[in-house]
C-alpha atoms as a PDB file:
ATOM      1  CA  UNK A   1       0.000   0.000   0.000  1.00  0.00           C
ATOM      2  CA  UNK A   2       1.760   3.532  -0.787  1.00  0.00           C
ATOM      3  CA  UNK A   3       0.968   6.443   0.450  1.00  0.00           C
ATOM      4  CA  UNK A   4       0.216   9.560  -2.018  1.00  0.00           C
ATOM      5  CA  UNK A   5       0.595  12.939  -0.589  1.00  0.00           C
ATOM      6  CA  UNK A   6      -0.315  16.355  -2.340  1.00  0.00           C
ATOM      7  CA  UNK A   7       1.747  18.523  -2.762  1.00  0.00           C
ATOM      8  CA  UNK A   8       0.007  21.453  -0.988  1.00  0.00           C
ATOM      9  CA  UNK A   9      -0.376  18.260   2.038  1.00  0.00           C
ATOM     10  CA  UNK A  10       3.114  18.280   1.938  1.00  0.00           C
ATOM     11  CA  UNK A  11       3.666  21.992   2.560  1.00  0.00           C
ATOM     12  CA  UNK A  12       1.359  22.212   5.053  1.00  0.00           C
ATOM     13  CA  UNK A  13       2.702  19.223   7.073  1.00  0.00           C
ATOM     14  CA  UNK A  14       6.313  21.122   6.630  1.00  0.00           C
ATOM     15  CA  UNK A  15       5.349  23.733   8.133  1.00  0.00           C
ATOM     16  CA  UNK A  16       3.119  22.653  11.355  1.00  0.00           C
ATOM     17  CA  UNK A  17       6.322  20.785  11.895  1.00  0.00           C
ATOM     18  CA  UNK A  18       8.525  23.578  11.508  1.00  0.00           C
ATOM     19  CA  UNK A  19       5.994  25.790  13.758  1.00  0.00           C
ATOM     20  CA  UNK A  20       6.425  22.750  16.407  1.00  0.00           C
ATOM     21  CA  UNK A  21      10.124  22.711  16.354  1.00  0.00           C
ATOM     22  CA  UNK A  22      10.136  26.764  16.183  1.00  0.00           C
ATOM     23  CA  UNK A  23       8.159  26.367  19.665  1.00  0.00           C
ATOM     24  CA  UNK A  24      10.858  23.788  21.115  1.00  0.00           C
ATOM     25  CA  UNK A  25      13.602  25.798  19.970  1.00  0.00           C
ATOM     26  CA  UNK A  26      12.677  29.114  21.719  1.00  0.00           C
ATOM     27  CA  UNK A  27      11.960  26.963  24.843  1.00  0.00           C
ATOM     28  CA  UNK A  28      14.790  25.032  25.043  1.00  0.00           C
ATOM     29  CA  UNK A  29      16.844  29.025  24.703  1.00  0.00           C
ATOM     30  CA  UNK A  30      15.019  29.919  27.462  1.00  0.00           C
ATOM     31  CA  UNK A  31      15.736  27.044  29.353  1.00  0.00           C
ATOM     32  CA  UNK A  32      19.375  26.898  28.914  1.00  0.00           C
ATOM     33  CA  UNK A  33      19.782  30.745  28.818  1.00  0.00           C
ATOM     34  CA  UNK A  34      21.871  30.426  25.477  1.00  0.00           C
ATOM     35  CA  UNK A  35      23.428  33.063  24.195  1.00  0.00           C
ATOM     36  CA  UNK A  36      24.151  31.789  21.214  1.00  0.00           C
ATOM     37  CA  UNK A  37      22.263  29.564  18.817  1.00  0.00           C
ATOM     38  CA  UNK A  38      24.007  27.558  15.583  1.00  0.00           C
ATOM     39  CA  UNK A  39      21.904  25.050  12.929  1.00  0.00           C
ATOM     40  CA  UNK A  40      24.152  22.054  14.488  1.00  0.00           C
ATOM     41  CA  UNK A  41      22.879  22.870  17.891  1.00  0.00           C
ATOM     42  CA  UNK A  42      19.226  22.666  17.370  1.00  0.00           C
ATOM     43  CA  UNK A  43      20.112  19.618  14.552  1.00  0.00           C
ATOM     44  CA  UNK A  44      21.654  17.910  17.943  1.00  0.00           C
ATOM     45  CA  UNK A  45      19.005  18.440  20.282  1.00  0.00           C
ATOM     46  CA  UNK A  46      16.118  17.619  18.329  1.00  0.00           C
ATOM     47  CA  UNK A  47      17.291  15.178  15.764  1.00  0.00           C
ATOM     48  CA  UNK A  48      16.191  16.787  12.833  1.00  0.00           C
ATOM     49  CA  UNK A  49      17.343  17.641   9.350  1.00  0.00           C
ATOM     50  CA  UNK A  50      19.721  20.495   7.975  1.00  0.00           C
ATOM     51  CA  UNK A  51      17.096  22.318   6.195  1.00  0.00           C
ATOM     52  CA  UNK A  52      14.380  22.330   8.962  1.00  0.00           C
ATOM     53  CA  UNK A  53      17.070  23.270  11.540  1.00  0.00           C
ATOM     54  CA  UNK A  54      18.495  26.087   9.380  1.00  0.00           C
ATOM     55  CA  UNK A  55      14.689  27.637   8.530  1.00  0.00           C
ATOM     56  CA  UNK A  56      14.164  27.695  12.368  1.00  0.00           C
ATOM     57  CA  UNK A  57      17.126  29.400  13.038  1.00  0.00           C
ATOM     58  CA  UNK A  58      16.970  31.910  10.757  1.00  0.00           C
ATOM     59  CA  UNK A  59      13.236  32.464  11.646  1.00  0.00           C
ATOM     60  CA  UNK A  60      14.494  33.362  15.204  1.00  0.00           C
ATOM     61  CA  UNK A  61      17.120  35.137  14.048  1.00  0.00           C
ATOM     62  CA  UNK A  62      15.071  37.491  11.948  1.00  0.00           C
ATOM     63  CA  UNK A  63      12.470  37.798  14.178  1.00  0.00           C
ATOM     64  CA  UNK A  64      15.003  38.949  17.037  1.00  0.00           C
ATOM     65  CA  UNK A  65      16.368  41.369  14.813  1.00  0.00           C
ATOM     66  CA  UNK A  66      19.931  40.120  15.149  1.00  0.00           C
ATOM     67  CA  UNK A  67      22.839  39.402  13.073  1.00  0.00           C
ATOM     68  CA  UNK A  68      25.172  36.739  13.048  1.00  0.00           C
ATOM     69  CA  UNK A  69      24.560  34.086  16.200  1.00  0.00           C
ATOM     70  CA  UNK A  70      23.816  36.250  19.276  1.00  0.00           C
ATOM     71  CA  UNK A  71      20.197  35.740  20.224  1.00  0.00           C
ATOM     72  CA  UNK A  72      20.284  37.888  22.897  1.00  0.00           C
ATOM     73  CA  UNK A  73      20.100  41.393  21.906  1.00  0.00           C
ATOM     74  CA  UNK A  74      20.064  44.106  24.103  1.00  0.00           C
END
């Protein structure tokens, strides 16, 4: 038996999970107090892929309205 997803399925499926992980991510800063986040960090912790890791990241990063890796603008 296979399993046929849409395309648009697909997409939205990304992106709950991305919203989930997004969620985890900001937790798990707040947890730990980083100061500093990287792609291989949250890779680490949650087991997940390059891509997703990196789109979470950035998210943060642009909505913290920082540069570089410091998440913790004053």
């Amino acid at each position: 038996m296979s399993l046929i997803v849409s395309e648009e399925s697909h997409k939205t499926l990304s992106l709950k999970m991305d919203e989930e992980l997004y969620e985890k991510t900001l937790k798990f800063i707040a947890q730990k107090g980083l100061k500093y986040l990287d792609i291989k960090t949250v890779q680490l912790h949650f087991c997940t892929g390059y891509n997703r890791a990196a789109r979470v990241v950035e998210r943060i990063r642009l909505e913290k309205g920082v540069s570089g890796k410091n998440i913790n603008k004053d």
